[in-house]
Protein backbone atom coordinates (compact mmCIF):
# COMPACT_ATOMS: atom_id res chain seq x y z
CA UNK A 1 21.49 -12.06 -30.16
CA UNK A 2 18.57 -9.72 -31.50
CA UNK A 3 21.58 -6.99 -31.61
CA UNK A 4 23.84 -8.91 -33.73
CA UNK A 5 20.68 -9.86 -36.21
CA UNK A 6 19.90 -5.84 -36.26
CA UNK A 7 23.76 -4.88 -36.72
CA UNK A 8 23.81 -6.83 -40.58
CA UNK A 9 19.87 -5.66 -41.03
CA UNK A 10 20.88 -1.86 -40.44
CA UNK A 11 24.21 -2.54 -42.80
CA UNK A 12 22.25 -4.04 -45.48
CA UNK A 13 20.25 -0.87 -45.72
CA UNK A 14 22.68 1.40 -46.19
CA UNK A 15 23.69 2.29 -42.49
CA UNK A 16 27.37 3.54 -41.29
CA UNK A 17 28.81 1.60 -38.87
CA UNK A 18 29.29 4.35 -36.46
CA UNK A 19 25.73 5.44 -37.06
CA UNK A 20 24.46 1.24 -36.29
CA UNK A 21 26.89 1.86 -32.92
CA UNK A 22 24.55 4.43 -32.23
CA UNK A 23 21.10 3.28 -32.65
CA UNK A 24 22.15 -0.01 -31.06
CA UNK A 25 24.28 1.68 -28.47
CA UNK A 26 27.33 -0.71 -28.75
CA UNK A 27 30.76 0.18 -29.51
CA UNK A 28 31.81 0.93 -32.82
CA UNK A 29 34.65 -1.33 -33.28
CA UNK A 30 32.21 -4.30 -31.85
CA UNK A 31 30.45 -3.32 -35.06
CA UNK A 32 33.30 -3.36 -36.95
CA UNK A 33 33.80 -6.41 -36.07
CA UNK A 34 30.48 -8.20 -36.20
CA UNK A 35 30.60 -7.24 -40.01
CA UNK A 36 33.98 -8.94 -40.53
CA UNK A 37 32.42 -12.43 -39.35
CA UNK A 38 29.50 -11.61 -41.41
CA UNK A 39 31.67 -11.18 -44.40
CA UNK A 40 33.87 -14.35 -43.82
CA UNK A 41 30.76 -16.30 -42.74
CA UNK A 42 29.02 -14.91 -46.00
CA UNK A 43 25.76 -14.93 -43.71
CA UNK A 44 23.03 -12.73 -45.04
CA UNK A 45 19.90 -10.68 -42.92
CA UNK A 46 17.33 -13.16 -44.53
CA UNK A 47 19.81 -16.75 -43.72
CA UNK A 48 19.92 -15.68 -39.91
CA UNK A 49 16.65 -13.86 -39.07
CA UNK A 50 15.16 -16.74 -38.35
CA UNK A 51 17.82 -18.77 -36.96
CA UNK A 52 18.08 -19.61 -33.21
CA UNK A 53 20.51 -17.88 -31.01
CA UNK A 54 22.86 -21.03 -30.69
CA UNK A 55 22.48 -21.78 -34.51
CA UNK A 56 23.81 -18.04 -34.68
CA UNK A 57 26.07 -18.57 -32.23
CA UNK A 58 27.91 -21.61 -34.21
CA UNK A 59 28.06 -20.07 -37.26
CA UNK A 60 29.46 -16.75 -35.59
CA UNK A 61 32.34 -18.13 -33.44
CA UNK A 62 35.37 -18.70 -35.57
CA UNK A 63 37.37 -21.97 -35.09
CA UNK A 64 40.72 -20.94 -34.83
CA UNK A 65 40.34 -18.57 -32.21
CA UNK A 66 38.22 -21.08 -30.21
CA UNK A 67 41.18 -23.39 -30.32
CA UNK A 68 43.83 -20.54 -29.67
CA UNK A 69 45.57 -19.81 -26.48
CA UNK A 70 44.67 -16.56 -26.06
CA UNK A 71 41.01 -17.33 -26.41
CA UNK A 72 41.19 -20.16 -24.10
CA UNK A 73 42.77 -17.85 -21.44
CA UNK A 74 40.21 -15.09 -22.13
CA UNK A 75 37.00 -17.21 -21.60
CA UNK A 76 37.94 -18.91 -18.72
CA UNK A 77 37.29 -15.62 -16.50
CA UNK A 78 34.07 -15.09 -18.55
CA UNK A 79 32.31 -16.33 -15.03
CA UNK A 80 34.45 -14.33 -13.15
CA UNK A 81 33.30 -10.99 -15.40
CA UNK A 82 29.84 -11.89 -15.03
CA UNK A 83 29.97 -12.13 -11.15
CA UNK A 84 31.84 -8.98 -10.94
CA UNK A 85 29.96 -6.57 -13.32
CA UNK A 86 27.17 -7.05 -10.98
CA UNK A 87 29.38 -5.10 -7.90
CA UNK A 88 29.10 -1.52 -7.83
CA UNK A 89 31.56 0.54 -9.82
CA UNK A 90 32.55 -2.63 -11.74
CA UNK A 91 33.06 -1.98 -15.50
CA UNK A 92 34.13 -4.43 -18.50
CA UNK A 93 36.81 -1.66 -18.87
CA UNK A 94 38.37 -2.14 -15.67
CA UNK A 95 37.82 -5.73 -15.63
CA UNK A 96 40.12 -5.38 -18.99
CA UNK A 97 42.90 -3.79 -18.09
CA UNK A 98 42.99 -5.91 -14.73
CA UNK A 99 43.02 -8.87 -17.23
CA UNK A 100 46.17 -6.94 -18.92
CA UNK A 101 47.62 -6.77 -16.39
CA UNK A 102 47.71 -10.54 -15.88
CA UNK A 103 48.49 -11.34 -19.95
CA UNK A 104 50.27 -8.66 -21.53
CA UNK A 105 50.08 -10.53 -24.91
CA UNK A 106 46.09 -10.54 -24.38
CA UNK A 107 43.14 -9.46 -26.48
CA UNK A 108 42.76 -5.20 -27.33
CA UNK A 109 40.23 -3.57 -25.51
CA UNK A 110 37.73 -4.02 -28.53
CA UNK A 111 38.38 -7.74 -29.27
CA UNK A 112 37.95 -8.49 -25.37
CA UNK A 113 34.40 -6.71 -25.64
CA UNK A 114 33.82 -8.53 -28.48
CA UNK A 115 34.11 -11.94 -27.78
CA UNK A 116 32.59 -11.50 -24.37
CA UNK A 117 29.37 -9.78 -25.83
CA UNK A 118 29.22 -12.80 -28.13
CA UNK A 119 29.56 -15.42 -25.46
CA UNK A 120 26.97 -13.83 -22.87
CA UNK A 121 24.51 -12.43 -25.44
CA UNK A 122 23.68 -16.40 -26.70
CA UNK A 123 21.98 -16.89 -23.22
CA UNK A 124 19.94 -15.80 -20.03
CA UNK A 125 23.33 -14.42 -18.82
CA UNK A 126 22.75 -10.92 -21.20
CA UNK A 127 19.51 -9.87 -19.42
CA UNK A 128 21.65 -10.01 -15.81
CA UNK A 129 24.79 -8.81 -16.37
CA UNK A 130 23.15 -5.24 -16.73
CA UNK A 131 21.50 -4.88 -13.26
CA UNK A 132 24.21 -4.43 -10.30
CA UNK A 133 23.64 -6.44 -7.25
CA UNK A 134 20.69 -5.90 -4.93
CA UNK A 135 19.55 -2.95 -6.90
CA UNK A 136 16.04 -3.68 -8.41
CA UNK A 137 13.34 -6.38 -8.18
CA UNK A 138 11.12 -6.74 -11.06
CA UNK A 139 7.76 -7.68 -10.33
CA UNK A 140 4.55 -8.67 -12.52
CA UNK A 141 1.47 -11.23 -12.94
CA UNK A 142 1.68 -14.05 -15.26
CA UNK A 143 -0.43 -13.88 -18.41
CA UNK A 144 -2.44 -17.12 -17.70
CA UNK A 145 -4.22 -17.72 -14.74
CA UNK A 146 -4.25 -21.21 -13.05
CA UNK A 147 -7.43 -23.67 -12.13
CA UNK A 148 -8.72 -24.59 -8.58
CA UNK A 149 -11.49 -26.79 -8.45
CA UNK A 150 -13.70 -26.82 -5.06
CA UNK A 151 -14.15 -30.13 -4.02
CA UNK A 152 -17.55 -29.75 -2.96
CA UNK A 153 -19.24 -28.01 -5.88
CA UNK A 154 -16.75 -29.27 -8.71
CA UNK A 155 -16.08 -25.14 -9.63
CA UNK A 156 -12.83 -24.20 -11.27
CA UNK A 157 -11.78 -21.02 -10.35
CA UNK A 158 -9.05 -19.57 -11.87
CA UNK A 159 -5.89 -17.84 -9.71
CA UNK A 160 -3.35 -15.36 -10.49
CA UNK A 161 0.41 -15.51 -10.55
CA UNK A 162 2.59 -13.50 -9.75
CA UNK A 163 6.63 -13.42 -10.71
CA UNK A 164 9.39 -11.69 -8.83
CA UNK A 165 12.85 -11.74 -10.37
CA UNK A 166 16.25 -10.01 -8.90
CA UNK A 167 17.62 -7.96 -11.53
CA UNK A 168 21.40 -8.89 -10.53
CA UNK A 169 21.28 -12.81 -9.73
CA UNK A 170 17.67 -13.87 -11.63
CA UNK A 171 16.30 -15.33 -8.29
CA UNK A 172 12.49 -16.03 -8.89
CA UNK A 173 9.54 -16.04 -6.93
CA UNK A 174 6.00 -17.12 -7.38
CA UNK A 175 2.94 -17.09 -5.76
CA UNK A 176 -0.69 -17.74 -6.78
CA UNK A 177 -3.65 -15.55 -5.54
CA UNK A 178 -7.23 -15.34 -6.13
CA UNK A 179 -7.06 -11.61 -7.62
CA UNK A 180 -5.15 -8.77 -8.42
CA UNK A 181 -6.35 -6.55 -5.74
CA UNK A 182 -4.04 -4.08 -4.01
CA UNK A 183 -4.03 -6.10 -0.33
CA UNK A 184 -3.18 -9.19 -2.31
CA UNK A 185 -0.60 -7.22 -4.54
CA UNK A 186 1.14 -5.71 -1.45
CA UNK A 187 0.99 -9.10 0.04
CA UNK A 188 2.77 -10.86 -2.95
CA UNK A 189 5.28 -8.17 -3.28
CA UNK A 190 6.26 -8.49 0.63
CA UNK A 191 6.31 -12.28 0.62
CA UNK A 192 8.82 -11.86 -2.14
CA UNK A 193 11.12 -9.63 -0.52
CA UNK A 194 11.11 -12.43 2.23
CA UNK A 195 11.76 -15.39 0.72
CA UNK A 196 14.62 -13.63 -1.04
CA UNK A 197 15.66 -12.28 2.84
CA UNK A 198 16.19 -8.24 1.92
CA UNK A 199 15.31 -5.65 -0.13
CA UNK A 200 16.15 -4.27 -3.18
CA UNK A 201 16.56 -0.32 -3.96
CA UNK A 202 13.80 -0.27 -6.26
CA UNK A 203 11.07 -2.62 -7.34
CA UNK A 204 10.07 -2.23 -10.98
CA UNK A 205 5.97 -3.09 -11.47
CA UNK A 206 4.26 -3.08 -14.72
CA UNK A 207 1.15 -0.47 -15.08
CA UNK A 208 -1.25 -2.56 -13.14
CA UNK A 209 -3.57 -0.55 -11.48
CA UNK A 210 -3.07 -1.74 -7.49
CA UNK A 211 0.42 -0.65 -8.50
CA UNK A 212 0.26 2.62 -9.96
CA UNK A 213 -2.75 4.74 -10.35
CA UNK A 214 -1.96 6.87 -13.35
CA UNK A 215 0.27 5.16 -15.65
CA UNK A 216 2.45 8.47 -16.82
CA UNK A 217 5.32 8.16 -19.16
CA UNK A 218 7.12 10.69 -17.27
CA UNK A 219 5.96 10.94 -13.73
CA UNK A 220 3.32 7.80 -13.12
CA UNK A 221 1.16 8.45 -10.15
CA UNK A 222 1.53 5.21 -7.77
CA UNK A 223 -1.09 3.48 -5.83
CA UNK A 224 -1.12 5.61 -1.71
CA UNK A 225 -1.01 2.18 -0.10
CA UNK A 226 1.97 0.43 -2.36
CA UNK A 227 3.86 3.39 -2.04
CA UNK A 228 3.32 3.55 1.87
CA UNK A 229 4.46 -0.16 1.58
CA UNK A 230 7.79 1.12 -0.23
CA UNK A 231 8.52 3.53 2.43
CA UNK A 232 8.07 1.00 5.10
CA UNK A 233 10.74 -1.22 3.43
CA UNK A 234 12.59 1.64 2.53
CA UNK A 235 12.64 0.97 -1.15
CA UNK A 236 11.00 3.12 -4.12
CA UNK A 237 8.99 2.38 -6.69
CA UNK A 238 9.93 2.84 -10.25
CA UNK A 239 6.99 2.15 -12.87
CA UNK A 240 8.06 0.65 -16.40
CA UNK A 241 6.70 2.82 -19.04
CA UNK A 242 3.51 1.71 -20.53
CA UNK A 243 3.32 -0.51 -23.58
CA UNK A 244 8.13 -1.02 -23.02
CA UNK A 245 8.10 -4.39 -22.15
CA UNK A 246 11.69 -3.49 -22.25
CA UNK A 247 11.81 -1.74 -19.28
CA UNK A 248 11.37 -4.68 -17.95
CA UNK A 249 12.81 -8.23 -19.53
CA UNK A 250 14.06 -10.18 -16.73
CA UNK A 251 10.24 -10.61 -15.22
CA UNK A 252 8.81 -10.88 -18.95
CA UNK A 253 11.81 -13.38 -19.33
CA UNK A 254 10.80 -14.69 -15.83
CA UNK A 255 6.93 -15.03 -16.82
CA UNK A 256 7.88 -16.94 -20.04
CA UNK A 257 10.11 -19.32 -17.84
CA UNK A 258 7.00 -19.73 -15.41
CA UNK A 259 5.04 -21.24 -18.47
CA UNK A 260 7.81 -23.78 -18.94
CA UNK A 261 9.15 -24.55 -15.66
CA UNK A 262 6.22 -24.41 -12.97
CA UNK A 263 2.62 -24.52 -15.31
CA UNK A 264 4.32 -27.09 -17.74
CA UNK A 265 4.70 -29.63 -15.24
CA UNK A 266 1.94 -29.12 -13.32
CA UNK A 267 -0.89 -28.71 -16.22
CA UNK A 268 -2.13 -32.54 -15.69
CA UNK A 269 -2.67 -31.64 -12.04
CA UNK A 270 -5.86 -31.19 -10.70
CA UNK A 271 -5.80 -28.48 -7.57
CA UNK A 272 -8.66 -28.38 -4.67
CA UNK A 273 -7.44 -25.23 -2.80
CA UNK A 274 -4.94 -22.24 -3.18
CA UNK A 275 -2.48 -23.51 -0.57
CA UNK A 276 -1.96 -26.48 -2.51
CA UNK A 277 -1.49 -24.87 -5.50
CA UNK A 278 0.92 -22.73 -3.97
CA UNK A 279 2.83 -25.50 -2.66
CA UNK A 280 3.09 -27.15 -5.73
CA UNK A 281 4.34 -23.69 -7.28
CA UNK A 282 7.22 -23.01 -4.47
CA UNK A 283 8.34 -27.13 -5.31
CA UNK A 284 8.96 -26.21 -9.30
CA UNK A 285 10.62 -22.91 -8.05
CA UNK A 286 12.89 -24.35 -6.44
CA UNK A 287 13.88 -26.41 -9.21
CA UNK A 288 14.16 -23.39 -11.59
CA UNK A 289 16.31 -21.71 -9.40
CA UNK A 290 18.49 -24.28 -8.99
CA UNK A 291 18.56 -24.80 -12.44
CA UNK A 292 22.17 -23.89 -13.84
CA UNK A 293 22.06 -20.73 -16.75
CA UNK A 294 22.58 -22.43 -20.49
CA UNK A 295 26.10 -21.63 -20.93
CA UNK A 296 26.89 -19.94 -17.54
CA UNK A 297 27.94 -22.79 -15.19
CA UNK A 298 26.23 -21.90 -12.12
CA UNK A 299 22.55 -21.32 -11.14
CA UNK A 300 20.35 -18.48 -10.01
CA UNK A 301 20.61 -19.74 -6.46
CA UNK A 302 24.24 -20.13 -6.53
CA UNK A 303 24.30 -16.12 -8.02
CA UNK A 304 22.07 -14.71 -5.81
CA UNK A 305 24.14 -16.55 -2.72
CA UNK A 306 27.50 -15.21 -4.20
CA UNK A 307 27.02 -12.12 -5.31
CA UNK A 308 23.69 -10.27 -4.03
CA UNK A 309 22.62 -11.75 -1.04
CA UNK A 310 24.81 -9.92 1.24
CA UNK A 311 23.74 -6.71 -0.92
CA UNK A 312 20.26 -6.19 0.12
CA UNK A 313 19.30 -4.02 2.65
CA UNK A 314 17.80 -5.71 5.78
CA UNK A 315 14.21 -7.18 6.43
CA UNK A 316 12.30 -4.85 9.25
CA UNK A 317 11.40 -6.82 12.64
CA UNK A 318 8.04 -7.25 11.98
CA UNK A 319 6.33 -7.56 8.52
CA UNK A 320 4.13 -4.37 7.01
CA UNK A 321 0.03 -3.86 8.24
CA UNK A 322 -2.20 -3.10 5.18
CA UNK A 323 -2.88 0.41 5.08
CA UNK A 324 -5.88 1.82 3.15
CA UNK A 325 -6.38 4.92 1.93
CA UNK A 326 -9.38 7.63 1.92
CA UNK A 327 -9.53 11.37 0.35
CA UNK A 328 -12.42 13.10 2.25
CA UNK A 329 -14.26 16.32 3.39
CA UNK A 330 -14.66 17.01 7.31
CA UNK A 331 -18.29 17.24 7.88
CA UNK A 332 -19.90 20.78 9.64
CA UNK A 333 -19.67 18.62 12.62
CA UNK A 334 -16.40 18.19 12.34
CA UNK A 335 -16.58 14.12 11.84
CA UNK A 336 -15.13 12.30 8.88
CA UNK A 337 -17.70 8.88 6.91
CA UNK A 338 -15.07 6.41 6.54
CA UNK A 339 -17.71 4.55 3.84
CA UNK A 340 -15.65 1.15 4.48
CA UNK A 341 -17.72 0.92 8.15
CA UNK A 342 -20.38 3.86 7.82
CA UNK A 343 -18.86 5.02 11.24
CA UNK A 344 -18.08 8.28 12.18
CA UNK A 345 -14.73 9.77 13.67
CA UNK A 346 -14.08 13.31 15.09
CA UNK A 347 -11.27 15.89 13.98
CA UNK A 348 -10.57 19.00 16.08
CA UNK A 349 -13.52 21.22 15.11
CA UNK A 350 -11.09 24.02 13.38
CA UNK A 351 -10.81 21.41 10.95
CA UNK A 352 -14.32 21.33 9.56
CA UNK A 353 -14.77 21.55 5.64
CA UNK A 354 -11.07 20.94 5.61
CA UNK A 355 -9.53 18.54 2.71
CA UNK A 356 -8.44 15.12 4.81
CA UNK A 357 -6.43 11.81 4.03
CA UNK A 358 -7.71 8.64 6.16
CA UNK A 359 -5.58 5.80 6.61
CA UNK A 360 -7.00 3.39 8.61
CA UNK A 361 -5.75 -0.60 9.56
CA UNK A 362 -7.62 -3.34 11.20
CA UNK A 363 -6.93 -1.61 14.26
CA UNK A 364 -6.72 2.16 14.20
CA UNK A 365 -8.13 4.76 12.29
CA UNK A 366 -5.32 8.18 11.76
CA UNK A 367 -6.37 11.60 10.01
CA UNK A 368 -4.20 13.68 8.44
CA UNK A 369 -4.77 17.49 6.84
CA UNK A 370 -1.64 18.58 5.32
CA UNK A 371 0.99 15.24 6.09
CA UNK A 372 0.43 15.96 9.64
CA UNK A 373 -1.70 13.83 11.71
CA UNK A 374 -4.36 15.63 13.55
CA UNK A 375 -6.43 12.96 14.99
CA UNK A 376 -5.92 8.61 15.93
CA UNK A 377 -8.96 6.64 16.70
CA UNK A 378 -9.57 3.10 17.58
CA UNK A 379 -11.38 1.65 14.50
CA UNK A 380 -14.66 0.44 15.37
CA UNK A 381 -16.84 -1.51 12.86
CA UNK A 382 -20.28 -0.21 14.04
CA UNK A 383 -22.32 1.26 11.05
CA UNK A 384 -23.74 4.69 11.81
CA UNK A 385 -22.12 5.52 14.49
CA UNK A 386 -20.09 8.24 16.09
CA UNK A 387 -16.79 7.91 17.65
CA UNK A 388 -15.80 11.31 18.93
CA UNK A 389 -12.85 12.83 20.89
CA UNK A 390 -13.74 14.97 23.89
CA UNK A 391 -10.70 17.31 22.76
CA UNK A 392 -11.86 17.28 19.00
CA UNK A 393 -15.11 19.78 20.11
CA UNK A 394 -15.98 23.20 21.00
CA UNK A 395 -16.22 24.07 24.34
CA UNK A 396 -19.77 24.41 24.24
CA UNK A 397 -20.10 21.35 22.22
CA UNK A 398 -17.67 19.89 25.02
CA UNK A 399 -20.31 21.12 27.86
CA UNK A 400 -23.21 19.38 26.25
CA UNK A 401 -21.54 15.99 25.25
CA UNK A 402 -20.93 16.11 29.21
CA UNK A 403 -24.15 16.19 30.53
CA UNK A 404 -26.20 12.60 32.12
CA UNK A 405 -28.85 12.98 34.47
CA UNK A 406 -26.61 12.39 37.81
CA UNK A 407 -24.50 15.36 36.99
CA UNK A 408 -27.96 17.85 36.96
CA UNK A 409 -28.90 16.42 39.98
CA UNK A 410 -25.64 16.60 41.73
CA UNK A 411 -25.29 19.98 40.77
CA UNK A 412 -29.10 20.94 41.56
CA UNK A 413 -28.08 19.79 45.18
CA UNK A 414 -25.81 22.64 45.62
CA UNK A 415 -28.45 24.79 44.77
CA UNK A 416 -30.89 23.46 47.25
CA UNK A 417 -32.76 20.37 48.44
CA UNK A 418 -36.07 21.28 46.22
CA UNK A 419 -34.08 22.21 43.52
CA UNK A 420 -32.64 18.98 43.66
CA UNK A 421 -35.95 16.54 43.89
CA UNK A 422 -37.31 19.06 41.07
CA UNK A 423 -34.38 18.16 38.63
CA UNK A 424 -34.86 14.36 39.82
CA UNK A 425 -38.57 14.70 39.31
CA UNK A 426 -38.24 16.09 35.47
CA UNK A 427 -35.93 13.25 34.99
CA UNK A 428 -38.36 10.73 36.31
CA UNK A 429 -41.02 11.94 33.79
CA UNK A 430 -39.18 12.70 30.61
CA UNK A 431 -39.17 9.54 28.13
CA UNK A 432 -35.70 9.83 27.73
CA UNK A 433 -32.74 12.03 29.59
CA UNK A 434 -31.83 14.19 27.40
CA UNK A 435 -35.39 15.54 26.86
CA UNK A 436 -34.91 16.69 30.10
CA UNK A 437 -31.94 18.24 30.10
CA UNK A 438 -32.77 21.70 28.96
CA UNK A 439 -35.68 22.24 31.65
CA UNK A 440 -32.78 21.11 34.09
CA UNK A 441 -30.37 23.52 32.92
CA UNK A 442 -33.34 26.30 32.72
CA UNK A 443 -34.19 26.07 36.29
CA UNK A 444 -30.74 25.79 37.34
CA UNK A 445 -29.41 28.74 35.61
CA UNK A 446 -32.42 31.24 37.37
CA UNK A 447 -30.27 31.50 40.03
CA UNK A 448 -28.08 33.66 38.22
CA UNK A 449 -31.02 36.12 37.93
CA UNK A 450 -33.14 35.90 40.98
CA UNK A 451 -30.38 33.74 43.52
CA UNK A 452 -30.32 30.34 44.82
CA UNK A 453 -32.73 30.54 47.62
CA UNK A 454 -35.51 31.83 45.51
CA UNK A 455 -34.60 29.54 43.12
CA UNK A 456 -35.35 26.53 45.71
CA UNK A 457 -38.29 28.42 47.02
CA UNK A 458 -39.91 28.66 43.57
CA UNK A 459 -38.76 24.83 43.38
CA UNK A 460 -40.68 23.76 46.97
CA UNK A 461 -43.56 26.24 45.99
CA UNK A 462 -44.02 24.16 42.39
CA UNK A 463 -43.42 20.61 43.92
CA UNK A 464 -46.53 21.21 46.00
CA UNK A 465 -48.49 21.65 43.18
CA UNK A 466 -46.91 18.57 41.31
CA UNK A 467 -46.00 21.06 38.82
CA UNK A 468 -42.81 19.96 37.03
CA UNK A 469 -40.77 22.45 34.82
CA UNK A 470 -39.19 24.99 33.99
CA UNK A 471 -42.04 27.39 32.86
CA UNK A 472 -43.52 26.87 36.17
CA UNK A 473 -40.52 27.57 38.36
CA UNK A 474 -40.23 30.39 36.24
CA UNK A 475 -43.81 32.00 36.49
CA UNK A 476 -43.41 31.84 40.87
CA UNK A 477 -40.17 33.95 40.39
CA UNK A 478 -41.49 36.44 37.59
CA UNK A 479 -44.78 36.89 40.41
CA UNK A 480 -42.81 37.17 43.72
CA UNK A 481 -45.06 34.16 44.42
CA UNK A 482 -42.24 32.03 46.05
CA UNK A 483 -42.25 34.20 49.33
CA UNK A 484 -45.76 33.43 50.13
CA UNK A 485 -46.51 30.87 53.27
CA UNK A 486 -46.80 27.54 52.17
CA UNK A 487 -50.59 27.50 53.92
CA UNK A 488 -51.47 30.06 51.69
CA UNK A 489 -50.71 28.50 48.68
CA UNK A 490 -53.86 26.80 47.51
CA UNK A 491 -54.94 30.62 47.14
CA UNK A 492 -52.00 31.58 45.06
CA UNK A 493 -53.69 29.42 42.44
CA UNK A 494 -56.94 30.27 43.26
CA UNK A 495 -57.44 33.76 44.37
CA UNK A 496 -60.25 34.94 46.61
CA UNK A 497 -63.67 36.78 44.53
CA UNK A 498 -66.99 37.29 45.53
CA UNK A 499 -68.69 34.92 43.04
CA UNK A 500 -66.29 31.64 44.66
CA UNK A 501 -68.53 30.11 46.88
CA UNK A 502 -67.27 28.30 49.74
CA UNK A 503 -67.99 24.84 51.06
CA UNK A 504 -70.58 26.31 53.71
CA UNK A 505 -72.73 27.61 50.80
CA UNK A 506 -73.43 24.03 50.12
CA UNK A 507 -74.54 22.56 53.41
């Protein structure tokens, strides 16, 4: 009814009708004729501005035509209309000549605009008839939070609300949660779309920030994970414009209706726990939605059944898993900090200082430079850790990552059998393996320079000694000393000079 109020404001100051047609985008000849039952009703801008849409209403509708015929025939498929204006394609204009068709003698194309817009703007019927069938979903959080009270500690904590409404039919939803959090406002929004059994084309949130992350007039920026919840569902997401409550009425309609219809009756209620609250919600829903419009005889239920149930796009099999999202830098060593866990995961080295997205579940862990996914991990939970991918590193990198204590020793055996009980021997005495490691690979990798069977010479030679390293190995092979008999090899160490004395010089 605010139109009809703003069609004798804008004539009172001055304004052409055709130029009040276009600021209110209505037809001109509804103008025309708004102002002719102003003029008979001798109704001024200050007598209605305040009046209530029915009040309005009563004064508006004339008497004789209420009583007439014609009228009579016309308003009985005002249902019908509404019903079908919500089907795609379906236009008042079409619906008028098919009415024509029926009653040649019936209303001109103007006067059967005219007396519909006056019967559906009076109600909740005008904020519908705009959206076709299964085409958006309006979604939002109530104003006002509701009370819990633990029943140990006597605490009231308060809990959000959230409203879903179906453009075409009004069908509502609501559901109370602790916070406004993006896993609890992809949760809401998917419960929704299952209780109403489909999906719409679009959903329609405010600016909240788990929705959308930069609230643009023209191109909004929305939240990684809510959009990767669209795509799942095959929906989109279309953001109303900041501070246009317009944008979206029917859930600011539906949020006002959640103060009367569900918080109303349950404000004298005391609440110990979110599932009962919840369950006391879903009971007044149901009551609202089977609640028949003011002056359009059916309810949202019985809408949403006829005319948009069968519209929306199926339900996947199995319900969406939270995804969350993380921007990063790959590390020199080619591993990624997802700071949730303070773990560590590998990308293929070529990837390191490289721009990443991480979106990681309960259960896995996926990388991605570029849209394409370069690496999938198991997530593990274990702070300051490293879970790496054998194919994710550099071949020498690769080498090293392989090495344990029976591989040295299993390859020192092919060398020879000293070689072997030197490697074991190192390993025996170093305070961890990998300290040994290096000597290991040191005195295998002489072979290449002086062969194998020096190599496990030098080995035997050094073992006798209980000398155990690589230096040592290294020193007999550099001095030829790994050919001398093994009875002469207490002199090796100690060569012979006239001022060592024997152990004859002492008897």
């Amino acid at each position: 009814m605010n139109k009809i109020k703003e069609v004798l404001r804008l004539h009172e100051a001055g304004y052409k009708k055709r130029k009040i047609a276009r600021t209110l985008r209505v037809s001109r000849p509804v103008v025309a004729q708004y102002l002719i039952d102003f003029e008979g009703s001798k109704l001024t801008y200050e007598i209605i501005k305040n009046l209530s849409d029915e009040k309005l209403l009563q004064k508006l509708e004339v008497k004789k035509e209420l009583k007439s015929v014609r009228y009579e025939q016309l308003s009985g498929y005002f249902d019908y209309f509404v019903k079908e204006l919500k089907r795609k394609g379906v236009t008042l204009h079409l619906l008028w000549e098919e009415y024509k068709q029926k009653h040649s003698d019936g209303y001109s194309y103007a006067q059967f605009c005219y007396h519909f817009q006056i019967w559906h703007s009076s109600s909740e019927v005008s904020m519908h008839i705009e959206h076709k069938a299964g085409d958006k979903m309006f979604v939002d959080f109530a104003g006002t939070k509701m009370s819990i009270v633990d029943r140990q500690t006597g605490e009231v904590k308060e809990a959000e609300v959230f409203i879903a409404v179906l453009g075409a039919s009004g069908l509502t939803y609501a559901e109370a949660v602790w916070n406004q959090k993006i896993e609890n406002w992809i949760s809401v929004n998917e419960n929704a779309l299952w209780y109403f059994g489909g999906v719409c084309c679009a959903l329609v949130p405010d600016c909240l920030k788990s929705g959308v992350t930069n609230p643009d007039k023209y191109e909004p920026d929305i939240n990684p994970a809510y959009n990767d919840f669209a795509i799942y569902y095959d929906t989109v997401i279309l953001p109303a414009r900041p501070s246009h409550p317009k944008d979206k009425p029917l859930v600011e309609n539906g949020v006002k209706l959640a103060y009367q219809r569900i918080y109303a009756p349950l404000r004298n209620r005391t609440f110990f726990s979110l599932a009962e609250l919840n369950e006391a919600i879903r009971e007044q829903l149901e009551i609202h939605n089977n609640k028949s419009f003011q002056r359009f005889k059916m309810s949202r239920r019985q809408l949403f059944e006829q005319v948009e149930k069968n519209i929306l796009k199926p339900l996947p099999l199995e319900k969406y898993e939270f995804k969350k999202f993380q921007s990063c830098t790959v590390a020199i060593n080619y591993h990624i900090d997802l700071r949730e866990d303070k773990h560590y995961y590998s990308v293929p080295f070529q990837k390191k200082a490289k721009k990443v997205m991480v979106i990681y579940t309960n259960r896995m862990v996926e990388i991605y430079y570029q849209n394409e996914r370069i690496a999938s991990h198991q997530r593990y939970y274990g702070p300051n850790k490293y879970t790496t991918c054998k194919e994710h590193m550099p071949s020498h990198h690769r080498f090293l990552a392989e090495w344990n204590p029976q591989r040295f020793i299993t390859w020192a055996e092919t060398i020879g059998t000293s070689v072997k009980e030197m490697v074991e021997k190192i390993m025996e005495n170093a305070r961890h393996p990998e300290q040994g490691y290096h000597s290991c690979l040191g005195i295998i990798n002489l072979g290449k320079k002086y062969g194998n069977t020096r190599v496990n010479l030098s080995c035997r030679r050094a073992l006798t000694f209980n000398y155990y390293s690589y230096k040592t190995v290294k020193n007999i092979l550099e001095n030829k000393m790994d050919n001398y008999l093994e009875e002469q090899s207490a002199q090796i160490l100690l060569p012979i000079h006239e001022n060592v004395r024997g152990s004859q010089y002492y008897e």
